[in-house]
Protein backbone atom coordinates (compact mmCIF):
# COMPACT_ATOMS: atom_id res chain seq x y z
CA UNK A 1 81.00 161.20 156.82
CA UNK A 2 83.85 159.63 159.29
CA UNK A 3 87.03 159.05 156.88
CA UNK A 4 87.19 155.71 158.20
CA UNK A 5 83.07 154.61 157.33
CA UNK A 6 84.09 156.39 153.84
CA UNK A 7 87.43 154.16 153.54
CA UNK A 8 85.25 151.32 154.18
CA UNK A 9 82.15 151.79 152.39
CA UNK A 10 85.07 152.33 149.33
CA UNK A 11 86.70 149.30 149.62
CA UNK A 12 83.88 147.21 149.99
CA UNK A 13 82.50 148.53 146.79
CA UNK A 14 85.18 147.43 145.01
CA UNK A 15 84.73 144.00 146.38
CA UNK A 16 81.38 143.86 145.05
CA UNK A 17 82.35 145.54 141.66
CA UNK A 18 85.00 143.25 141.27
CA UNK A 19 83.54 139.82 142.45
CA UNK A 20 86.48 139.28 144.74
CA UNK A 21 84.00 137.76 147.45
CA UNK A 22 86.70 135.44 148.75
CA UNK A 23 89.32 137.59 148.83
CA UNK A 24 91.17 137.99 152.28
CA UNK A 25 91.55 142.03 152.25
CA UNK A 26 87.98 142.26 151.23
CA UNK A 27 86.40 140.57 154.54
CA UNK A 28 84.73 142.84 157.09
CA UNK A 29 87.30 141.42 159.90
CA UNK A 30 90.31 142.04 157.53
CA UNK A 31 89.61 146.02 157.17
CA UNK A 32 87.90 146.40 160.68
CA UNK A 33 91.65 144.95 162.02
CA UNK A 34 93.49 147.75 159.94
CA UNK A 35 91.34 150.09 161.01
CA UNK A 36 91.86 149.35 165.01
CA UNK A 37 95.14 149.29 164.23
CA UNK A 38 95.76 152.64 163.03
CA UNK A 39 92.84 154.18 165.20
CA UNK A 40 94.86 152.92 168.15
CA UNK A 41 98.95 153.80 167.24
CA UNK A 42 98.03 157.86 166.14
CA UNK A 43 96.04 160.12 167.80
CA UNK A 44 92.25 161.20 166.86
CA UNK A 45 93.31 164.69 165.90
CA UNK A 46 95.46 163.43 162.80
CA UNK A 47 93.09 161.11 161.54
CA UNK A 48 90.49 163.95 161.44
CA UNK A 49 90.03 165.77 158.33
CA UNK A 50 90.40 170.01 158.45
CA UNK A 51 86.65 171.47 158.14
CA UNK A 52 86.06 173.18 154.92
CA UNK A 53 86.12 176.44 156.11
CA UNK A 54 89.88 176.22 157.87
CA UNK A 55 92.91 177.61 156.14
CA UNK A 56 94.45 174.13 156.61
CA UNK A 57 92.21 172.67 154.24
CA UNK A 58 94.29 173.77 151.87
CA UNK A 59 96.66 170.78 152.71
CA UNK A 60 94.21 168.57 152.15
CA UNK A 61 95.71 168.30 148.56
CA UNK A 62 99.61 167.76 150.14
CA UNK A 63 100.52 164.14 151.10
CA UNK A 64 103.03 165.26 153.69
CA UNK A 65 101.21 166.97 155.69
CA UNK A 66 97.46 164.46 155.60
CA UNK A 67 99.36 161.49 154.75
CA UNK A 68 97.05 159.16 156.16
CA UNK A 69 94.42 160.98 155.98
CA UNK A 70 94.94 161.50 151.85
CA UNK A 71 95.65 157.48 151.84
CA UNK A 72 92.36 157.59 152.90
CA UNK A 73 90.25 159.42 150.59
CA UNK A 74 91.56 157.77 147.42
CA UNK A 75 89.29 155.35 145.71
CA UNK A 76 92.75 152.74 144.18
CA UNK A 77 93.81 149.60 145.15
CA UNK A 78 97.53 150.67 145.65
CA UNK A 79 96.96 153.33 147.93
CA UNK A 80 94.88 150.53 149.93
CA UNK A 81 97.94 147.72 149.73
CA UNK A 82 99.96 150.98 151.23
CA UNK A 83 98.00 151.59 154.19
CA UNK A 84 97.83 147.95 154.65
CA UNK A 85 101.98 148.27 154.91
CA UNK A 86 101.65 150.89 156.97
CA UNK A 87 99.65 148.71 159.52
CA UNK A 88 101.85 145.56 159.38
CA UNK A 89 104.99 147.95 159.83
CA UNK A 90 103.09 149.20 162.98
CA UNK A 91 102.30 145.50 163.99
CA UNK A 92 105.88 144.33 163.31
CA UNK A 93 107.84 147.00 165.84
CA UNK A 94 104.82 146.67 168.43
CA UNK A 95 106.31 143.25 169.08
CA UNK A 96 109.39 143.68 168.26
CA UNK A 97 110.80 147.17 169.99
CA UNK A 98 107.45 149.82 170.84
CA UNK A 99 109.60 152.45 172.01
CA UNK A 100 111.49 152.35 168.62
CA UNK A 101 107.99 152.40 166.88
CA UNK A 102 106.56 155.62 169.35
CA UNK A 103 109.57 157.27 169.66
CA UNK A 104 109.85 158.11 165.79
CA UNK A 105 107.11 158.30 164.69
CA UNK A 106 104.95 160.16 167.54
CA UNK A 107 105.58 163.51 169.07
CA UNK A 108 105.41 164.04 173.37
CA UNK A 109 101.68 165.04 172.75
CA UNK A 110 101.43 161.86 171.20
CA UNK A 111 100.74 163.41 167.53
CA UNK A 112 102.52 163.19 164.58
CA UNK A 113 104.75 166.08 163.41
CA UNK A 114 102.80 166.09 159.73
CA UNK A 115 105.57 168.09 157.75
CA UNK A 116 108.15 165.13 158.83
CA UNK A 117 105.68 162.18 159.29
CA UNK A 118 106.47 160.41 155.57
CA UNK A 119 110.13 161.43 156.38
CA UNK A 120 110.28 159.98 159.47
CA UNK A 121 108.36 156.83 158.21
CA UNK A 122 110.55 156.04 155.81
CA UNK A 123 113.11 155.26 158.62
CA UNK A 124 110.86 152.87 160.01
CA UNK A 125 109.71 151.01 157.04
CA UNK A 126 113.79 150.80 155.63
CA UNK A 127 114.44 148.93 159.08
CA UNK A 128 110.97 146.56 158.59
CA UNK A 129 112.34 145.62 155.18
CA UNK A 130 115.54 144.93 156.12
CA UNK A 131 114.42 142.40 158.40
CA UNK A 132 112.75 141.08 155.83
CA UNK A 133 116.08 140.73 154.47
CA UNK A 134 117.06 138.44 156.97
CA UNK A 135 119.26 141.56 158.47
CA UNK A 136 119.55 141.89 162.23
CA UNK A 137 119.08 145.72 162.56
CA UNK A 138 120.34 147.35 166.02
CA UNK A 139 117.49 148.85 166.73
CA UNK A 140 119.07 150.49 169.70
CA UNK A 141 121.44 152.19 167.77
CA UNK A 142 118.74 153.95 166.19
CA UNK A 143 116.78 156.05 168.93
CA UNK A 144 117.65 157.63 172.09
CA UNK A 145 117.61 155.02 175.07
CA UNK A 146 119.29 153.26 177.66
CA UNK A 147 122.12 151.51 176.01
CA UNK A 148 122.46 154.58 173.24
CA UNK A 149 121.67 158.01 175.95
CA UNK A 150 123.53 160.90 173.87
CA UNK A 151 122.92 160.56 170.54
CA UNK A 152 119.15 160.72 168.26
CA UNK A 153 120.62 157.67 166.58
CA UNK A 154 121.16 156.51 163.58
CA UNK A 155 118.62 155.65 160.68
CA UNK A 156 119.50 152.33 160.90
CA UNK A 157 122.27 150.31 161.36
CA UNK A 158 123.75 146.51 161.55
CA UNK A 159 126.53 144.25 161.30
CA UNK A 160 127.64 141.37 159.11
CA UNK A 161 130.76 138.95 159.80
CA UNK A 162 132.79 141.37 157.26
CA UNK A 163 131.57 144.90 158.36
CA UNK A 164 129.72 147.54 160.48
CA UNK A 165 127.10 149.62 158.77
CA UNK A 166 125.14 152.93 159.15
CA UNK A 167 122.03 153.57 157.02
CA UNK A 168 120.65 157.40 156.27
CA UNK A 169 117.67 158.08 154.83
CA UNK A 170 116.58 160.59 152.31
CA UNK A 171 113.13 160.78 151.59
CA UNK A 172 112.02 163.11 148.33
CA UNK A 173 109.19 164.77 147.38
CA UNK A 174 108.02 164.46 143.68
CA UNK A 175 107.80 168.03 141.42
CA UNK A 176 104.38 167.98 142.09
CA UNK A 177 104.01 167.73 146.01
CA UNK A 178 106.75 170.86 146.15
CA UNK A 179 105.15 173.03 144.02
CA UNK A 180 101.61 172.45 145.70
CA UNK A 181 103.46 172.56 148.79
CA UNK A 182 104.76 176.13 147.77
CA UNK A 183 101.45 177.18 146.12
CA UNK A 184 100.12 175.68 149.99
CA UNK A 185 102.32 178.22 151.74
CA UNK A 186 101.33 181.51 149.29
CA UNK A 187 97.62 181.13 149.13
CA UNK A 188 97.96 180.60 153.53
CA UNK A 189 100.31 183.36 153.69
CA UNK A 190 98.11 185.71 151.27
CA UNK A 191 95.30 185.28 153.73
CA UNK A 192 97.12 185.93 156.78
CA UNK A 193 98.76 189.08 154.88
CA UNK A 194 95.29 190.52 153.93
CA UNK A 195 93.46 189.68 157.14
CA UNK A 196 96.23 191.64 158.94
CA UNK A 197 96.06 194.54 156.74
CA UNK A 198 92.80 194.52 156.87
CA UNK A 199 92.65 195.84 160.44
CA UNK A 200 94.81 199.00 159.79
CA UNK A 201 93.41 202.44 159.05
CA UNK A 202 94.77 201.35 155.54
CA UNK A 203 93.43 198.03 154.58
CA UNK A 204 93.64 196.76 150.83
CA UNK A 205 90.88 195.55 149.06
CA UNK A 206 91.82 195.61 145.43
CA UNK A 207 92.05 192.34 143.62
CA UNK A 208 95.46 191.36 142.08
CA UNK A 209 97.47 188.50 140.62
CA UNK A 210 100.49 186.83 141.81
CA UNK A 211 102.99 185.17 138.72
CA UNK A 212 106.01 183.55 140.32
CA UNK A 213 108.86 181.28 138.95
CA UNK A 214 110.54 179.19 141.74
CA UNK A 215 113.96 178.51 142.01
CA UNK A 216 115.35 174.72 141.74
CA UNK A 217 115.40 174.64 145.25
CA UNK A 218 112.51 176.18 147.22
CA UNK A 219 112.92 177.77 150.95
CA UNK A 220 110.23 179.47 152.52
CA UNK A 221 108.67 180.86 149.56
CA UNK A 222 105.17 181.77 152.17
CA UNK A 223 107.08 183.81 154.25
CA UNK A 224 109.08 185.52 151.08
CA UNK A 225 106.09 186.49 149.38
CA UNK A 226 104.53 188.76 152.25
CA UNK A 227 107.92 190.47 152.36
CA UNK A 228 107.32 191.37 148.19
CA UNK A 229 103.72 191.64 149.20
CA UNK A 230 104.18 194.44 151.77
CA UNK A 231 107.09 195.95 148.89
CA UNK A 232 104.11 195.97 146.21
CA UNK A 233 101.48 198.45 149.13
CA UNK A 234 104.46 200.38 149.72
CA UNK A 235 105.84 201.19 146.69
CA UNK A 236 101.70 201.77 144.97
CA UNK A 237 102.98 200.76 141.46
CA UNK A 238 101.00 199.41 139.00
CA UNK A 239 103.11 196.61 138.31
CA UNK A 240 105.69 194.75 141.00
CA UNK A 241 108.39 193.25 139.86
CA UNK A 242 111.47 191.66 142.11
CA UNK A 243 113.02 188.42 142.80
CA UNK A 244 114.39 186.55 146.10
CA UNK A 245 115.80 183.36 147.55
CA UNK A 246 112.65 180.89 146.86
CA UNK A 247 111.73 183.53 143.59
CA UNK A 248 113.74 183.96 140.41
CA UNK A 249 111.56 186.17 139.42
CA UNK A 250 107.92 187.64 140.94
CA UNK A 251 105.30 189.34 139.03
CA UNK A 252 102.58 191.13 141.34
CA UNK A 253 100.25 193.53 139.72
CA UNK A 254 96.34 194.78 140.13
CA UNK A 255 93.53 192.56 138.26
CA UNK A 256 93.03 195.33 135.22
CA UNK A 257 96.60 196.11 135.35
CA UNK A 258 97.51 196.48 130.94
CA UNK A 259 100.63 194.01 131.24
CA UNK A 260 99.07 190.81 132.67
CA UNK A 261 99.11 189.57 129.02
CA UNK A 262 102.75 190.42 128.52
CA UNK A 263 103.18 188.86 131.61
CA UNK A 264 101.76 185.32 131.21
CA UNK A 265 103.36 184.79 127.55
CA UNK A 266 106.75 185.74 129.21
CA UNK A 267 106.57 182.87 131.35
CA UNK A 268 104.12 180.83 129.55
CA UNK A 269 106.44 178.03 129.44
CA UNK A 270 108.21 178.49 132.21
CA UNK A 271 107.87 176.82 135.89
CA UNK A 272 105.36 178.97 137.41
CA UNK A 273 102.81 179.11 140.28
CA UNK A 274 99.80 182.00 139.89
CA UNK A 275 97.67 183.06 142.04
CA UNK A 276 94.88 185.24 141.48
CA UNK A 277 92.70 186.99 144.56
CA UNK A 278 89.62 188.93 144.49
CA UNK A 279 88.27 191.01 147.60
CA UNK A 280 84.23 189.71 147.89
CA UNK A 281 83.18 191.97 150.67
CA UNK A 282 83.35 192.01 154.85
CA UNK A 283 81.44 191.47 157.70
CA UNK A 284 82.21 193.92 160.82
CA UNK A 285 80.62 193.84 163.80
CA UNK A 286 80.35 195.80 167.40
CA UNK A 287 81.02 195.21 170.89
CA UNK A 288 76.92 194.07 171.16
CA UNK A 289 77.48 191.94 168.12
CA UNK A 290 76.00 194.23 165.67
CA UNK A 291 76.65 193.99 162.19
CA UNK A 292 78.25 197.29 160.64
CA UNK A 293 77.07 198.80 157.71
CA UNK A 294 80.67 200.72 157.14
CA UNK A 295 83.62 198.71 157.43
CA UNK A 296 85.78 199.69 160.59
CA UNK A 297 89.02 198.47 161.00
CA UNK A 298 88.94 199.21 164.72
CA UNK A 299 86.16 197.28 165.78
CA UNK A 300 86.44 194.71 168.12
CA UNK A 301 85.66 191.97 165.10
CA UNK A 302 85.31 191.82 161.58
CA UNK A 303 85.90 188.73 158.75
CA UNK A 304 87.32 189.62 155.42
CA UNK A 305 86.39 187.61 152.96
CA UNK A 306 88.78 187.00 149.55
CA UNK A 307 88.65 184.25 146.93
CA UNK A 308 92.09 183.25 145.85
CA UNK A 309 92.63 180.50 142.81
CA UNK A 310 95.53 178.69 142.61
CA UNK A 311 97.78 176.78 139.29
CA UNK A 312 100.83 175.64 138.80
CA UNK A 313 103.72 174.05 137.02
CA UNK A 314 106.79 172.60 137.65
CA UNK A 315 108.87 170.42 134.97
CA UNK A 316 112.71 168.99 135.61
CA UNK A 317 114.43 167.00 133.22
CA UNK A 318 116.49 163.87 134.16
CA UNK A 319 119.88 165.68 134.33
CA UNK A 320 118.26 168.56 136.75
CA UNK A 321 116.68 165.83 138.94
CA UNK A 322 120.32 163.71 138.96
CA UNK A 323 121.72 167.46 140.05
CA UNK A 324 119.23 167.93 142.51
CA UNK A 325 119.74 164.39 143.72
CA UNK A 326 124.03 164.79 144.19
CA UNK A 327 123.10 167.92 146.60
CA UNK A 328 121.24 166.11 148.47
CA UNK A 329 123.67 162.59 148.95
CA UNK A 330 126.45 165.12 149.36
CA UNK A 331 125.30 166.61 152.51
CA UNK A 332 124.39 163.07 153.41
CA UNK A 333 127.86 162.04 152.98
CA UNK A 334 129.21 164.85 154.21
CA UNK A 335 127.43 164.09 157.78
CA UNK A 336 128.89 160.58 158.54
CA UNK A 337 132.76 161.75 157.06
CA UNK A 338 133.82 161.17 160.57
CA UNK A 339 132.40 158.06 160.94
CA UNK A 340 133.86 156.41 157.84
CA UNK A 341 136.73 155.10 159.12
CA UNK A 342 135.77 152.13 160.93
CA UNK A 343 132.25 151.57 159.17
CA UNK A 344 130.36 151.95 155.94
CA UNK A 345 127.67 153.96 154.85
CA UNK A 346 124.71 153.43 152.84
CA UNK A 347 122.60 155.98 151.56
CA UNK A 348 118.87 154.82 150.99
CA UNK A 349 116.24 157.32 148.98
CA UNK A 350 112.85 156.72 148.71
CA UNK A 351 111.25 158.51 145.22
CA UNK A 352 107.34 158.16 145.80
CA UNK A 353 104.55 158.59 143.58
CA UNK A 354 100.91 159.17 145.10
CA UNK A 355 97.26 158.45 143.14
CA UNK A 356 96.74 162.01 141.03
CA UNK A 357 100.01 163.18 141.40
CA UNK A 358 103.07 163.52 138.76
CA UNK A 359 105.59 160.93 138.83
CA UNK A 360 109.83 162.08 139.15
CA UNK A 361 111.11 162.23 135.74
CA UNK A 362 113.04 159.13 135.88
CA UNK A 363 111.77 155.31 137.05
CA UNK A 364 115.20 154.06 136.87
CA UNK A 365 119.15 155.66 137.68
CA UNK A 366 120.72 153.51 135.63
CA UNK A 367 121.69 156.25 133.38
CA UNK A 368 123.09 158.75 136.69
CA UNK A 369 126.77 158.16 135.72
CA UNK A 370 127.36 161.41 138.15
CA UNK A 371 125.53 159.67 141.11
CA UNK A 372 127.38 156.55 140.35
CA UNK A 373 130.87 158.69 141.38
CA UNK A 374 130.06 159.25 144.55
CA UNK A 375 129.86 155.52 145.59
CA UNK A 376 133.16 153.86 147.12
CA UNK A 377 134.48 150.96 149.33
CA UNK A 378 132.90 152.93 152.51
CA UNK A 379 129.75 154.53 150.29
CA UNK A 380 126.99 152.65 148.96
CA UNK A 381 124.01 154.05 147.15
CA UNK A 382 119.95 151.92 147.54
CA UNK A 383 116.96 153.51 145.48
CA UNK A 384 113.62 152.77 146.26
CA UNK A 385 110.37 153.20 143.75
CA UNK A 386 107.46 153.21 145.65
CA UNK A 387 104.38 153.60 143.56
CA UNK A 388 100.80 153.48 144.54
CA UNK A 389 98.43 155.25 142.47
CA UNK A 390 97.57 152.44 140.60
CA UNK A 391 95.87 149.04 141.16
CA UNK A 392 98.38 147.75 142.97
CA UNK A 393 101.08 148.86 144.97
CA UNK A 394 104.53 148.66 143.46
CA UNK A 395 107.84 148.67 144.95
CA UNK A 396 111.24 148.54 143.23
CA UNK A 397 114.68 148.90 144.35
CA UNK A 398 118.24 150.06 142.85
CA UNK A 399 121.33 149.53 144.21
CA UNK A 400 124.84 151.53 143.38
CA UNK A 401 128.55 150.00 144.52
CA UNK A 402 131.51 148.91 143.92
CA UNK A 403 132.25 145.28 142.24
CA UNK A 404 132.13 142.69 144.20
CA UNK A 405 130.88 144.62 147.59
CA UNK A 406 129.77 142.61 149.90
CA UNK A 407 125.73 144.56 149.60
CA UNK A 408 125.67 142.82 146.23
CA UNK A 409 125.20 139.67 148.66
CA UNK A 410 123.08 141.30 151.31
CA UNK A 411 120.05 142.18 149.11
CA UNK A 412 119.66 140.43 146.04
């Protein structure tokens, strides 16, 4: 079914379900406007769902890289109030500045670049509520164009009768997105190892499990694991053991290998991601297209077919996430230093939680006495809680500075 006749048909059940006859978002008109709207801004390719069968698929289950697509499948009112955002943040910079709008959020091709797409919107929506904030953003200050030629821009930025500011965004991913992200990149990067191997005069079609703990912060943990993969083939032991840059430690060992139980108490209670994948069989064929009885990895095509299962688990504490949090303002800081002198900074972080995925261990930074440091009279710190796997989409903000700054005035 067309994601957009099953976002409908959803929505209108729940107007039925709930009585809400009268109700503006429930008319016909109302949702056939949103849908227009956001049929006509991206392209047809990223509103299309991957077919079963792709390795993409796999995504499916990863907000950043379907976002709208994902907004689309779920069945709860918030993540319909958010897509509803979405389109009057689209309306808003139509009329106001449509290069800004296409510019950042739409590739040459005219597609979105789905790792960086929530990033990336984040920037847009900061500068649609600030004008609701009565603030006069410079729009042209923040994308490449006539009156601002050399530089990407910045995030945002604006002026009040006191002071110049600069806004940069930093957008975060909850636990659960970057482990299913990472679990994303194994299970795509498994496939593409086996496939490979598959057509060498060696191919390997044993089944065997992968036990990984990730580090705190996770690089290209896909790429990482072929390099231990290929390690495990060349080395023929039983059991692999090793660790790298995404990997604190990585566990890869055949199916009926004696130490798998060993294994999974070890890190039973540890952040892990498993994989397990089992050969099923192969289908070869010739030149005339037909099918081989013997599997030859030199004929001109042949499918390999493997069933890999996926779990996962990844748990931070406050104090880890406050850690994890400082890195990440620091390098923001660190990138303006320059520009400190004659204008202040503010740092603005979104923390996101989707329908059927785990919150970030905290809902408020009060209690980030740390983070509260690395404010000053230049630095200012603004949190936003954006929450929509409920019935109703909820955004909160927090804001770190000094007494008696003038942002206490600007958005309160």
């Amino acid at each position: 079914m067309d994601v957009f006749k099953e976002w409908k048909l959803n929505i209108l059940e729940r107007k039925w379900n709930t009585v809400q006859h009268t109700e503006k978002i429930f008319s016909e008109k109302f949702i056939n406007e949103k849908i227009n709207i956001i049929k006509s801004f991206f392209h047809a390719d990223d509103l299309t769902p991957p077919s079963k069968n792709s390795i993409s698929n796999f995504s499916i289950t990863n907000p950043s890289n379907l976002w709208i697509i994902f907004l689309l499948k779920q069945r709860n009112m918030g993540s319909y109030e958010l897509l509803i955002q979405i389109c009057e943040v689209i309306e808003f910079f139509l009329e106001k500045d449509p290069e800004y709008l296409t510019l950042k959020l739409l590739q040459s091709d005219g597609r979105i670049n789905k790792k960086a797409f929530r990033n990336d919107f984040f920037e847009v929506w900061l500068n649609y509520w600030l004008y609701q904030q009565k603030i006069k953003v410079d729009l042209k200050k923040c994308y490449r164009n006539d009156t601002n030629p050399y530089s990407e821009g910045f995030d945002s930025a604006f002026i009040t009768d006191e002071n110049k500011y600069i806004v940069e965004c930093l957008k975060l991913q909850s636990w659960n997105e970057e482990v299913w992200e990472l679990s994303y990149q194994m299970i795509r990067n498994v496939y593409i190892w086996q496939e490979k191997l598959s057509r060498t005069s060696q191919p390997f079609f044993d089944s065997f499990t992968i036990l990984a703990e990730p580090n705190a912060i996770i690089h290209d943990g896909g790429v990482e694991l072929r390099k231990h993969l290929k390690q495990f083939i060349k080395n023929k032991e039983e059991l692999y053991i090793s660790s790298s840059q995404s990997f604190s430690k990585i566990f890869i060992f055949k199916n009926d290998n004696s130490n798998d139980i060993a294994i999974e108490k070890s890190i039973k209670n540890k952040n892990r991601v498993k994989l397990v994948t089992k050969f099923v069989g192969y289908e070869a064929k010739d030149v005339k297209g037909n099918i081989l009885i013997d599997f030859d990895p030199k004929s001109v095509e042949e499918k390999v077919f493997f069933n890999i299962s996926a779990e996962s688990k990844l748990i931070r504490s406050p104090k880890k996430f406050e850690e994890h949090l400082i890195k990440k303002v620091k390098k923001k800081i660190a990138q303006h230093r320059d520009r400190l002198n004659h204008q202040k900074l503010i740092i603005a972080i979104e923390l996101e939680t989707f329908n059927g995925l785990t919150a970030f261990p905290i809902k408020t930074i009060e209690n980030f006495e740390n983070l509260k440091k690395l404010t000053s009279n230049k630095i200012s710190i603004l949190v936003f809680f954006k929450n929509s796997q409920g019935e109703n989409l909820e955004i909160k903000s927090q804001h770190f500075h000094l007494k008696g700054d003038e942002i206490s005035n600007l958005f309160y």
